[in-house]
Protein backbone atom coordinates (compact mmCIF):
# COMPACT_ATOMS: atom_id res chain seq x y z
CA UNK A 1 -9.56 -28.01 -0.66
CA UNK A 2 -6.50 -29.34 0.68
CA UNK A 3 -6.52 -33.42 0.73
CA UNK A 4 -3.94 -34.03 3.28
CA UNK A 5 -5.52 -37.09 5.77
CA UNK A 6 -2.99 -38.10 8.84
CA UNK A 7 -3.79 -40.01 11.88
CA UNK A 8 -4.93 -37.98 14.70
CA UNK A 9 -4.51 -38.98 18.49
CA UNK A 10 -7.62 -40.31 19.63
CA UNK A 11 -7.66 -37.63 22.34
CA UNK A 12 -9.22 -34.81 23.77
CA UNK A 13 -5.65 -33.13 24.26
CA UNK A 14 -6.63 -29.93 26.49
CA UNK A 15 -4.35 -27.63 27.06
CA UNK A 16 -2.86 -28.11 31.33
CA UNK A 17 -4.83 -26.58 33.78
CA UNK A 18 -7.98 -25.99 32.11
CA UNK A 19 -11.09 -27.52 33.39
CA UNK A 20 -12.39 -30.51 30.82
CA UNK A 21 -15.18 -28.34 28.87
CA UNK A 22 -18.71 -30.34 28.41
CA UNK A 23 -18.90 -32.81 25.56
CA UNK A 24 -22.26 -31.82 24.07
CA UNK A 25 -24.26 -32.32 20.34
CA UNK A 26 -23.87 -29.10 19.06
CA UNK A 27 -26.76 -27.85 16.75
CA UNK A 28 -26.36 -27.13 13.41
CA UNK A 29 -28.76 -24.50 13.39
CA UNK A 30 -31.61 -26.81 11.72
CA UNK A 31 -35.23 -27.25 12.93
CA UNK A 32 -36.23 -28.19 16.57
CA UNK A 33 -38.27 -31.20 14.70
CA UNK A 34 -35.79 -33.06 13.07
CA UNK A 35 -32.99 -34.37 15.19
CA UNK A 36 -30.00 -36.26 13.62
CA UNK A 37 -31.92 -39.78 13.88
CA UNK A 38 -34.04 -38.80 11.31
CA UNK A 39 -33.74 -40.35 7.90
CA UNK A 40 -34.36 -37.57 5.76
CA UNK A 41 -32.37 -35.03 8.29
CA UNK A 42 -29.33 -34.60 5.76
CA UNK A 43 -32.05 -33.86 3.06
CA UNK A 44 -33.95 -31.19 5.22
CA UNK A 45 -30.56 -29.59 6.35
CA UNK A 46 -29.77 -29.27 2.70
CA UNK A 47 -33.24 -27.66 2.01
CA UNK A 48 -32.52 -25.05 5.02
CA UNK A 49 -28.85 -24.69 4.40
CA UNK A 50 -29.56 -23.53 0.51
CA UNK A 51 -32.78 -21.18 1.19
CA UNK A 52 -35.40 -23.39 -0.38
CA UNK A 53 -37.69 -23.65 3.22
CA UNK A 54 -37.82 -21.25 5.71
CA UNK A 55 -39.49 -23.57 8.16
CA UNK A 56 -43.39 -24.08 8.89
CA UNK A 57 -43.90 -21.48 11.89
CA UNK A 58 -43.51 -17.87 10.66
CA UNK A 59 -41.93 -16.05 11.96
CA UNK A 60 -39.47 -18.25 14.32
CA UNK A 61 -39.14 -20.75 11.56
CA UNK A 62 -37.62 -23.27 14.16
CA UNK A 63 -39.81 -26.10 13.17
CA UNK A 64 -39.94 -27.70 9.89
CA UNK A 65 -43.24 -30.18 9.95
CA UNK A 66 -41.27 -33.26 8.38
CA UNK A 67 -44.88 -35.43 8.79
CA UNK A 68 -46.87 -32.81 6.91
CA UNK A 69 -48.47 -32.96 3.60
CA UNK A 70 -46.57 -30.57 0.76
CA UNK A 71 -49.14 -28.37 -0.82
CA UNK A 72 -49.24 -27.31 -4.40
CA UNK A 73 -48.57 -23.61 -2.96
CA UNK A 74 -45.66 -24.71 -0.96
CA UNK A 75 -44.27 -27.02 -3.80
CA UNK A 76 -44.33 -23.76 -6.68
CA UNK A 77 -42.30 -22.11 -3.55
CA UNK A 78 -39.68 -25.01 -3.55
CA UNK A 79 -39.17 -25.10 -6.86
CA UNK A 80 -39.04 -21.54 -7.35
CA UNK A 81 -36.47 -20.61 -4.85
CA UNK A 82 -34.22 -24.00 -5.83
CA UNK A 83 -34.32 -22.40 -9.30
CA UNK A 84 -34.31 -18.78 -8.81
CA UNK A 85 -36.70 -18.01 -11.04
CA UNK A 86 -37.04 -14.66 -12.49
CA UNK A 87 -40.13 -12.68 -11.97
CA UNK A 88 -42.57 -13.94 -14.51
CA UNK A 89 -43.75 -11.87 -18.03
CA UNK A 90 -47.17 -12.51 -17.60
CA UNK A 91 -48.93 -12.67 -13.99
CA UNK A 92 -52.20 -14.26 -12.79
CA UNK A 93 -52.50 -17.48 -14.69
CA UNK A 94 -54.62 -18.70 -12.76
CA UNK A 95 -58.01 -17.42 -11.36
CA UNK A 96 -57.87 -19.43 -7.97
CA UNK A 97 -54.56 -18.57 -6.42
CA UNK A 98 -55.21 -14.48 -5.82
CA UNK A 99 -55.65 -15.23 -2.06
CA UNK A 100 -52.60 -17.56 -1.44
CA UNK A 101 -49.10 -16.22 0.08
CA UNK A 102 -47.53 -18.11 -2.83
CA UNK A 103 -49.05 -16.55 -5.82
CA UNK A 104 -45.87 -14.99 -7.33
CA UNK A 105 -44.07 -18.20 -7.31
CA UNK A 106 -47.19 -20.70 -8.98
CA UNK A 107 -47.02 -17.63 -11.69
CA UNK A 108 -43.24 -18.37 -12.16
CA UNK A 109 -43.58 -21.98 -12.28
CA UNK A 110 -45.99 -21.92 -14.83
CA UNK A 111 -44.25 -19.31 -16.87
CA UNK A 112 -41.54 -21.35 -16.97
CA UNK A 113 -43.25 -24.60 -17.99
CA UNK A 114 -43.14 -26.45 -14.89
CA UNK A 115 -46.73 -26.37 -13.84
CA UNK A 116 -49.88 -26.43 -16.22
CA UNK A 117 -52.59 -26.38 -13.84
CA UNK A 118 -55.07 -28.78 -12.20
CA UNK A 119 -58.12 -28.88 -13.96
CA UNK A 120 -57.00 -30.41 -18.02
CA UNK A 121 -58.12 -29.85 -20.58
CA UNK A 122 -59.05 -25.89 -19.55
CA UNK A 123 -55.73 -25.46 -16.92
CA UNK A 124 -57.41 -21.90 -15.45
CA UNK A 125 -57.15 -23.13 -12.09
CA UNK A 126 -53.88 -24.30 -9.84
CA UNK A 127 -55.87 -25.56 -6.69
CA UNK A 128 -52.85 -24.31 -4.52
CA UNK A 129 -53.99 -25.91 -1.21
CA UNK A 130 -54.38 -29.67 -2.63
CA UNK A 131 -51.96 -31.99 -1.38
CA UNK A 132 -48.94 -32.84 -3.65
CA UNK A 133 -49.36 -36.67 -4.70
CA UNK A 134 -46.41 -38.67 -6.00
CA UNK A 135 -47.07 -38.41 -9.16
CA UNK A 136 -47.84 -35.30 -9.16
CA UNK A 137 -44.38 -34.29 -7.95
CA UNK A 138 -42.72 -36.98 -10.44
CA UNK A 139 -44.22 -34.18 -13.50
CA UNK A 140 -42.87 -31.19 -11.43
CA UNK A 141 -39.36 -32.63 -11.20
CA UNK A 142 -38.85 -34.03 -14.91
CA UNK A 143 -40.16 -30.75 -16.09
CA UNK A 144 -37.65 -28.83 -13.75
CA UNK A 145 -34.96 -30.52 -14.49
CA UNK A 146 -36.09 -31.60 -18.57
CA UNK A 147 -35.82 -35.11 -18.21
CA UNK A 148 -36.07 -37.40 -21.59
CA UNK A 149 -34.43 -40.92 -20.85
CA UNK A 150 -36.96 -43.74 -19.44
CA UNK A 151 -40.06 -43.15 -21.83
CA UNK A 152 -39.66 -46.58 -22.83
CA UNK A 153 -39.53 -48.26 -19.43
CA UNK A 154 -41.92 -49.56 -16.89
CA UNK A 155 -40.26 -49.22 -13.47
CA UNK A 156 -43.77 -49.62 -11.39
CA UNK A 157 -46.73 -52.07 -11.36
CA UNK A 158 -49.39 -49.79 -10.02
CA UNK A 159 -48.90 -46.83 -12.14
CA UNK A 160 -49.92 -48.07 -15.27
CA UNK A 161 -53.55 -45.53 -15.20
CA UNK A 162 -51.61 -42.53 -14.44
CA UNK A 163 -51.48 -39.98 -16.44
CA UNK A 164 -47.66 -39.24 -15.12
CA UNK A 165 -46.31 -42.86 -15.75
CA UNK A 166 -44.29 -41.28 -18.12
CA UNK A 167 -42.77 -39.04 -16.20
CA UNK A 168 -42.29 -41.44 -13.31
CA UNK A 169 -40.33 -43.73 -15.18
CA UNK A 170 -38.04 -40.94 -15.88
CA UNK A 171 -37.47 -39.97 -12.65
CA UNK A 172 -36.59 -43.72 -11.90
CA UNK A 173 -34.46 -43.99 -14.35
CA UNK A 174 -32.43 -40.79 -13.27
CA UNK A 175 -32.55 -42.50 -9.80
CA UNK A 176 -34.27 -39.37 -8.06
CA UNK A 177 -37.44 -41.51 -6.88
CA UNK A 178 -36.83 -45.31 -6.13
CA UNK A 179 -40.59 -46.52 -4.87
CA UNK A 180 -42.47 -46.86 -2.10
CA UNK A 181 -42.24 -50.33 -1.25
CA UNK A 182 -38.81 -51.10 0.12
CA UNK A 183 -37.04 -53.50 -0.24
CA UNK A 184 -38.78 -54.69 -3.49
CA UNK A 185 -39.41 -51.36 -5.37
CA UNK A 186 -41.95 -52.41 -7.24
CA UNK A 187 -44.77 -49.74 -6.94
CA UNK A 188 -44.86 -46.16 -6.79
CA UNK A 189 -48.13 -45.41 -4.91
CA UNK A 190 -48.46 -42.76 -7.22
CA UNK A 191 -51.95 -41.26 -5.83
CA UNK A 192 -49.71 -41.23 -1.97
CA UNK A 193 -49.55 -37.40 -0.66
CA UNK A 194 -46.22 -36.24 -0.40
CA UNK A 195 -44.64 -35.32 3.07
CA UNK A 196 -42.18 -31.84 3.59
CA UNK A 197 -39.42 -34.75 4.45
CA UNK A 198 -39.57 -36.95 1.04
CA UNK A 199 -39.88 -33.51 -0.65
CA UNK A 200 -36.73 -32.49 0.51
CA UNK A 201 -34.95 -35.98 -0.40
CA UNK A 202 -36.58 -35.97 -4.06
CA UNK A 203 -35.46 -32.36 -4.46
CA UNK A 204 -32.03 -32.94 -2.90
CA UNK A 205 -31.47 -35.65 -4.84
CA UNK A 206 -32.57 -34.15 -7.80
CA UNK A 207 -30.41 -31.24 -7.74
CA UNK A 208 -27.29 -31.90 -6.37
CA UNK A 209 -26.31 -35.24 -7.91
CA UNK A 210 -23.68 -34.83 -10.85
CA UNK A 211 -24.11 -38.35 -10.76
CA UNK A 212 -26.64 -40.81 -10.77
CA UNK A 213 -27.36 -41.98 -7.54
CA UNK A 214 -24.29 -40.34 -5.84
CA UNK A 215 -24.46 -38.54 -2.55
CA UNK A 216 -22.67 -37.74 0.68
CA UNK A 217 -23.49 -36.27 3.70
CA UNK A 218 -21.95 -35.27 6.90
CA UNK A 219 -24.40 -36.50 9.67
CA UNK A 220 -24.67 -35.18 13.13
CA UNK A 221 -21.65 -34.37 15.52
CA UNK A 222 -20.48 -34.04 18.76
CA UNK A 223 -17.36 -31.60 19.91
CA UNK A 224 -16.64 -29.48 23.19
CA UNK A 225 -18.85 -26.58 23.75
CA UNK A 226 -16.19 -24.24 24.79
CA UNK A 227 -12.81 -24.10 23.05
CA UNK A 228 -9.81 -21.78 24.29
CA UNK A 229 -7.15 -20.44 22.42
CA UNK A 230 -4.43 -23.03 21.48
CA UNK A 231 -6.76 -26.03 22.92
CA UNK A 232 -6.84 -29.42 20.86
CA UNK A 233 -10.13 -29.69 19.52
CA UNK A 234 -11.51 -33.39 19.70
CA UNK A 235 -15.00 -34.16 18.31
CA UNK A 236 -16.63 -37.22 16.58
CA UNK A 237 -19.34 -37.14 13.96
CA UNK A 238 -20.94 -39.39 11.28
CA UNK A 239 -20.53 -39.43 7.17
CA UNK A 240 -23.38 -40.98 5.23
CA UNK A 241 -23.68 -42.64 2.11
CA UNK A 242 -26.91 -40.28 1.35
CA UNK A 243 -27.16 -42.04 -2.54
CA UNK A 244 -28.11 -45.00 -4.07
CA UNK A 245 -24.74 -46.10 -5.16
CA UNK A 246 -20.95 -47.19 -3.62
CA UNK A 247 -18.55 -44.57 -2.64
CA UNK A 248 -14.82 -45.42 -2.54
CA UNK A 249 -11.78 -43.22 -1.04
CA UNK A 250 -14.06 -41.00 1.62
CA UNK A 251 -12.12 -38.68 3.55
CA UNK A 252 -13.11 -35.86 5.83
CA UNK A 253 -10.76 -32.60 6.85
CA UNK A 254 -11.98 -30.05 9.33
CA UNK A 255 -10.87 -26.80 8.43
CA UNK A 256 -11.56 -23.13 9.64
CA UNK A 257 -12.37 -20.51 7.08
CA UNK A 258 -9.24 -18.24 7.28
CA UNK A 259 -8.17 -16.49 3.72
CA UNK A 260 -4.30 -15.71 4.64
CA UNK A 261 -3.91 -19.46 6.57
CA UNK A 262 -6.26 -21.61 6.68
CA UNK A 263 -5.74 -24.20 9.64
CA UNK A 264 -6.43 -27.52 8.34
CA UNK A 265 -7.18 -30.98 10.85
CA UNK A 266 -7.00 -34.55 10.76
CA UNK A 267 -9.62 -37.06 10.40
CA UNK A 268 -9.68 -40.67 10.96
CA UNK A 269 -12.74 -43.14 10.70
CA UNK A 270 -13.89 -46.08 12.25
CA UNK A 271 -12.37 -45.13 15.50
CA UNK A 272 -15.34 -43.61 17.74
CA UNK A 273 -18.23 -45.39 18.48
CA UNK A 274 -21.68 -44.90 19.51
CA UNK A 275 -24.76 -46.34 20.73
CA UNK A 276 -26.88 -44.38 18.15
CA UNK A 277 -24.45 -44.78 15.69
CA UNK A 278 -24.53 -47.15 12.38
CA UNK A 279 -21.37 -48.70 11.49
CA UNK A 280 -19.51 -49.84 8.42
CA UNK A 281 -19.60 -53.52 7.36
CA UNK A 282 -15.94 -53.80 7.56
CA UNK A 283 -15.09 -53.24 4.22
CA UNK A 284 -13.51 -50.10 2.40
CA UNK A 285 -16.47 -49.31 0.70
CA UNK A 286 -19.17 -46.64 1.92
CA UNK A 287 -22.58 -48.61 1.12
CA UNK A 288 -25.64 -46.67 0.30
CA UNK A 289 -27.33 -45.87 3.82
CA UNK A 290 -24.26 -46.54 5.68
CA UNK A 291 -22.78 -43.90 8.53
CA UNK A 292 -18.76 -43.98 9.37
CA UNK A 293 -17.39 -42.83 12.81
CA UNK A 294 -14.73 -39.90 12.33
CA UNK A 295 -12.92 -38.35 14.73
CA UNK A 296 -10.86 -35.09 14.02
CA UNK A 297 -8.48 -33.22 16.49
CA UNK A 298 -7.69 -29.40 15.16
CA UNK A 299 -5.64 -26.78 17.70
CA UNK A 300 -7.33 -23.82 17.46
CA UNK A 301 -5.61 -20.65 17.50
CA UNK A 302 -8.00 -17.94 16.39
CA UNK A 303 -11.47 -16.42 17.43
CA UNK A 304 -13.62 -18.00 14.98
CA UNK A 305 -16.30 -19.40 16.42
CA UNK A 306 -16.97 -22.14 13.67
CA UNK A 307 -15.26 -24.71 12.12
CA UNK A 308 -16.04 -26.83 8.72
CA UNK A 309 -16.21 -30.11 7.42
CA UNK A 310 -15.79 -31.28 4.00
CA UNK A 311 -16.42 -35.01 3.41
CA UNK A 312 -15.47 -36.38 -0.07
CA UNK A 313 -15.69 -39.47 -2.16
CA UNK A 314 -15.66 -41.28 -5.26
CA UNK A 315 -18.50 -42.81 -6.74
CA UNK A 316 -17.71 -45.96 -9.52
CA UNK A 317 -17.69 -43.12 -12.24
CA UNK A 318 -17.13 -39.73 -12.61
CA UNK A 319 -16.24 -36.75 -10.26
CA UNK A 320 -15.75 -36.91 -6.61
CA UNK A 321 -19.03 -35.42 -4.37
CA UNK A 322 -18.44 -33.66 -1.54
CA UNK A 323 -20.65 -32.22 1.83
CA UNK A 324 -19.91 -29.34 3.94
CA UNK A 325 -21.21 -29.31 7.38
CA UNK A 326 -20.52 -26.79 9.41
CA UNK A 327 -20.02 -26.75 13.45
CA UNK A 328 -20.52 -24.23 16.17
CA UNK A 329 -18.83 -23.59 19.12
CA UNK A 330 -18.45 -21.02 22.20
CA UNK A 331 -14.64 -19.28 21.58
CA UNK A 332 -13.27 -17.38 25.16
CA UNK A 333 -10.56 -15.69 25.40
CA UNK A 334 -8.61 -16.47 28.43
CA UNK A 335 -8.21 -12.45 28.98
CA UNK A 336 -10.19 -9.39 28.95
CA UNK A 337 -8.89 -5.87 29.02
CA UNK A 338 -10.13 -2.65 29.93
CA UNK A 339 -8.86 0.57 30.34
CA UNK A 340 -9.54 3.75 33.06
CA UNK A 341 -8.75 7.19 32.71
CA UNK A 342 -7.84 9.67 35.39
CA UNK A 343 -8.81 12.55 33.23
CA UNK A 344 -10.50 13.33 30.39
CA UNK A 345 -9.33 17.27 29.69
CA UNK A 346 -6.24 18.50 30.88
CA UNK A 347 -4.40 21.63 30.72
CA UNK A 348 -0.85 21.24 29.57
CA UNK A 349 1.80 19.50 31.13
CA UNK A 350 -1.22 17.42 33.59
CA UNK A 351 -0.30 14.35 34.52
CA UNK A 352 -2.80 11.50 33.23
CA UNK A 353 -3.01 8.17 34.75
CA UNK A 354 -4.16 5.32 32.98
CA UNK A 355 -5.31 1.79 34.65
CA UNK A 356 -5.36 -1.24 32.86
CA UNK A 357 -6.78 -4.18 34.11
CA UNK A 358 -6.54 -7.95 33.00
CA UNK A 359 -9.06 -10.20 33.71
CA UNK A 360 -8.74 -14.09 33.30
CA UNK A 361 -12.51 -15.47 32.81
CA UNK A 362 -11.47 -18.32 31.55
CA UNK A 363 -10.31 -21.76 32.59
CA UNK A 364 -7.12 -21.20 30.67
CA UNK A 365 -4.11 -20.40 32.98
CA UNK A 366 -1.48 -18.33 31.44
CA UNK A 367 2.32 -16.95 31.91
CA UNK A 368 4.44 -14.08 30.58
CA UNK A 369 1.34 -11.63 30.85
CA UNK A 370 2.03 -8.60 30.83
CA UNK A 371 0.87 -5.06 28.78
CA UNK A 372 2.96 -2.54 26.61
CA UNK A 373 1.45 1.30 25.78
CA UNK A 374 2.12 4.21 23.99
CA UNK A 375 0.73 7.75 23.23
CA UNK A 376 -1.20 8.61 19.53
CA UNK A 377 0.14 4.82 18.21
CA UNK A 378 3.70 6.09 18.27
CA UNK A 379 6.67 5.90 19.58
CA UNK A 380 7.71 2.58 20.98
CA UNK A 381 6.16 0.72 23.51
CA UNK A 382 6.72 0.97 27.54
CA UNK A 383 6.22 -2.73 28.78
CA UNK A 384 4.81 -3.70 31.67
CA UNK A 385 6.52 -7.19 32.62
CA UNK A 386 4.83 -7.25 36.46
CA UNK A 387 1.56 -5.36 37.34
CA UNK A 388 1.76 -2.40 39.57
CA UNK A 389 -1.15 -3.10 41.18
CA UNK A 390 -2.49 -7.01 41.94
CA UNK A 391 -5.72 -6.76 43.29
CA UNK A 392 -6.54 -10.29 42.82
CA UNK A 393 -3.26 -12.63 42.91
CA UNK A 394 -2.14 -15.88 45.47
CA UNK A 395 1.85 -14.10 44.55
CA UNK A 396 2.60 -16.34 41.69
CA UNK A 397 3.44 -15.59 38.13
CA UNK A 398 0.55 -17.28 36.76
CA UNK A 399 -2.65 -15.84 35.21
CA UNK A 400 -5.23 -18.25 36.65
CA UNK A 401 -9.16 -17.97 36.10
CA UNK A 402 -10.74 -15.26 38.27
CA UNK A 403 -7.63 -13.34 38.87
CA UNK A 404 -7.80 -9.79 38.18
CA UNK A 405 -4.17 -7.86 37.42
CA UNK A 406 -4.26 -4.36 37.42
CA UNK A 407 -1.03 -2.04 35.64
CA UNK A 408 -1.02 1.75 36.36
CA UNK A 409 1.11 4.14 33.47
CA UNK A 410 1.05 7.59 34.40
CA UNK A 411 2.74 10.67 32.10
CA UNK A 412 2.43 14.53 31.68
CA UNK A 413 0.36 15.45 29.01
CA UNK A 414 1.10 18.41 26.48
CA UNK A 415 -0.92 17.67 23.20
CA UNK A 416 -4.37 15.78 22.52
CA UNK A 417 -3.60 12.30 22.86
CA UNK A 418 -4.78 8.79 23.65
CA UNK A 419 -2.74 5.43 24.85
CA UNK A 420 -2.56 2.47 22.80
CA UNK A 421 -2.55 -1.12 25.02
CA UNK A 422 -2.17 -4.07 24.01
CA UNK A 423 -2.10 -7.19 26.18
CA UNK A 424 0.15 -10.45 25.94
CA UNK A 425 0.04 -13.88 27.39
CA UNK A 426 1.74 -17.58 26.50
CA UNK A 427 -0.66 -19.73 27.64
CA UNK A 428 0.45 -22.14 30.64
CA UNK A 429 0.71 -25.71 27.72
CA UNK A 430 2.87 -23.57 24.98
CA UNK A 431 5.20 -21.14 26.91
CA UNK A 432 6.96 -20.43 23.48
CA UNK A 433 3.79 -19.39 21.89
CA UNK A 434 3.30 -15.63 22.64
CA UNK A 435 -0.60 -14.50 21.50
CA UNK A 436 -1.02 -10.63 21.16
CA UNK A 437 -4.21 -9.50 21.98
CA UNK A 438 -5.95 -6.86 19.85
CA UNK A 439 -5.46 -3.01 20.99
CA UNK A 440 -7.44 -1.22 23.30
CA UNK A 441 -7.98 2.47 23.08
CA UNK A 442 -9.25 4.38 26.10
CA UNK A 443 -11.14 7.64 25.69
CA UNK A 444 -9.05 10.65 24.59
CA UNK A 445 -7.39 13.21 26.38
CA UNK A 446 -8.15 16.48 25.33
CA UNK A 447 -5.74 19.56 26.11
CA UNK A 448 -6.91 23.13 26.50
CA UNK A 449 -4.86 25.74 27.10
């Protein structure tokens, strides 16, 4: 990714004559029951995002049940979609899962040493609809992920009975879990159920940190719902510390997924603020749990109707981590073209008459519109500088919203043939900036002798 960061105009710079578009949050396509004030939201978006839940009402999936208990069913299917685990060797092993929608992926789990049942020393049954405990999850994860470093530290002063103090320890140590007791961190509550929320944070943390304790996240975002072709667009969003230790150098570029050019923005932080919005302490240094106000501005100059963010930074050690957050918008095109025939089959030497009309549904005045056409994508182009026909206009030269300019080409017809159009404007801020649209071709005209 490119790593260019220059100050941006703290701005919404649109374009003259269009009407301001509604400053809205725009949804990143999460789950109805997690809004951006949610602690674990960058964890659950992460889980969505990468496949690993589908959501807790199928088949809308739009709700995610952060509150809910994890089940041992619904914890094999975590793990076995983070993991993509093959389809096992041996099935069935174990005799009480046969009725449960996640069968397949407890037998993959176990084949591949993750699980080992619930009922030691025999291990013939899974008991799929228990409740996940703590500790219980700790085993799952340092099995998953083959953690050895911690055996010979005690992190927690209530887990000493468990079974999985072992294991719990290691997770500490690879700073996955931290305990239940905040600020102190000094038990585990290791018999606790687990909710779908802290699932997703142990798992994201867990596999996606290169680094101990190092995480970003991009975090909720506001931009224009609309966006028109050449407009400035303005938005503000948040960038959380989402790990356990200090990031240094962040930086955040908006950028829209084009393979010949991509358009790159600027972002700035510390500008914007908010009333639901945590700030920095002042210093240079993104603390664990902290949020930054960005702004970006980015002209926009295709139909894409989605931009990305990448945040970066460097943790003490090691490789930068990154985020990608993605954000959606409504794209409209300040003209839309159709095209009329006269006749669909001629005999030789008919004349055909096409009509071409221009709508602007837009708020996006524009100048210099006009239409060029030409037979079977030949030939050069007969341009239409004024329309023949205005049947919406107040006698100016400018393309405002709601008008409707209509252009009439009419020629005698010999072979089979159609007319190519295509339309151009300059929008009303950026006369020099000419934006073909893409060609229209009507129906074809068929001659028979």
């Amino acid at each position: 990714m490119c790593t260019r960061l220059i100050t941006a105009m703290v701005a919404v710079a649109l374009v003259a004559g269009t009407v301001a578009p509604t400053m809205a949050s725009v949804p990143w396509m999460g789950f109805d029951d997690v809004p951006p004030s949610n602690i674990f939201y960058d964890d659950i978006e992460w889980l969505r995002a990468e496949g690993i839940t589908k959501g807790c009402n199928p088949p809308a999936n739009t709700m995610f049940c952060p509150d809910r208990s994890v089940t041992r069913g619904e914890m094999a299917a975590f793990l076995a979609r983070a993991l993509d685990l093959a389809e096992p060797v041996t099935d069935n092993w174990f005799t009480d899962d046969d009725a449960s929608i996640f069968e397949a992926d407890i037998d993959k789990i176990a084949e591949a040493g993750i699980t080992l049942g619930c009922n030691p020393p025999i291990n013939d049954r899974f008991c799929p609809d228990h409740r996940v405990t703590r500790q219980q999850m700790a085993s799952f994860l340092t099995r998953t992920l083959g953690l050895s470093t911690g055996d010979d530290l005690d992190w927690f002063v209530d887990d000493d009975a468990s079974v999985h103090e072992t294991d719990v320890n290691r997770l500490r140590t690879s700073w996955i879990t931290f305990g239940c007791n905040p600020p102190t961190e000094n038990r585990f509550c290791p018999t606790a159920p687990v909710s779908r929320e802290q699932i997703a944070a142990f798992m994201h943390r867990a596999l996606t940190q290169p680094i101990e304790g190092a995480a970003i996240a991009i975090h909720g975002s506001t931009w224009p719902e609309t966006i028109y072709p050449y407009m400035d667009m303005v938005g503000t969003f948040g960038v959380r510390n989402a790990g356990t230790v200090p990031l240094h150098d962040a930086t955040v570029e908006p950028y829209q997924p084009d393979p010949d050019e991509p358009a790159w923005g600027a972002c700035v932080y510390g500008v914007v603020t908010g009333p639901a919005e945590v700030l920095g302490n002042g210093d240079d240094v993104l603390d664990p749990g902290e949020i930054w106000d960005w702004y970006c501005s980015l002209s926009i100059y295709g139909a894409d109707d989605s931009m990305y963010l990448e945040a970066r930074a460097l943790p003490p050690s090691g490789e930068a981590v990154t985020a990608v957050g993605s954000v959606r918008y409504e794209y409209v095109d300040p003209i839309d073209v159709t095209v009329a025939l006269s006749d669909h089959q001629v005999t030789p030497g008919t004349e055909v008459t096409w009509t071409v009309t221009l709508t602007n549904p837009s708020g996006l005045e524009s100048i210099d519109v006009y239409v060029g056409v030409r037979h079977d994508n030949e030939g050069p182009y007969t341009d239409f500088r004024s329309p023949t026909t205005k049947r919406v206009d107040d006698g100016d030269d400018v393309f405002e919203a709601g008008e409707v300019w209509e252009y009439v080409y009419s020629a005698g017809i010999w072979v089979d043939t159609y007319l190519v159009v295509e339309s151009s404007y300059a929008p009303l801020a950026h006369p020099g900036a000419h934006t073909g649209l893409q060609y229209v071709f009507s129906d074809t005209v068929v001659v028979t002798p």
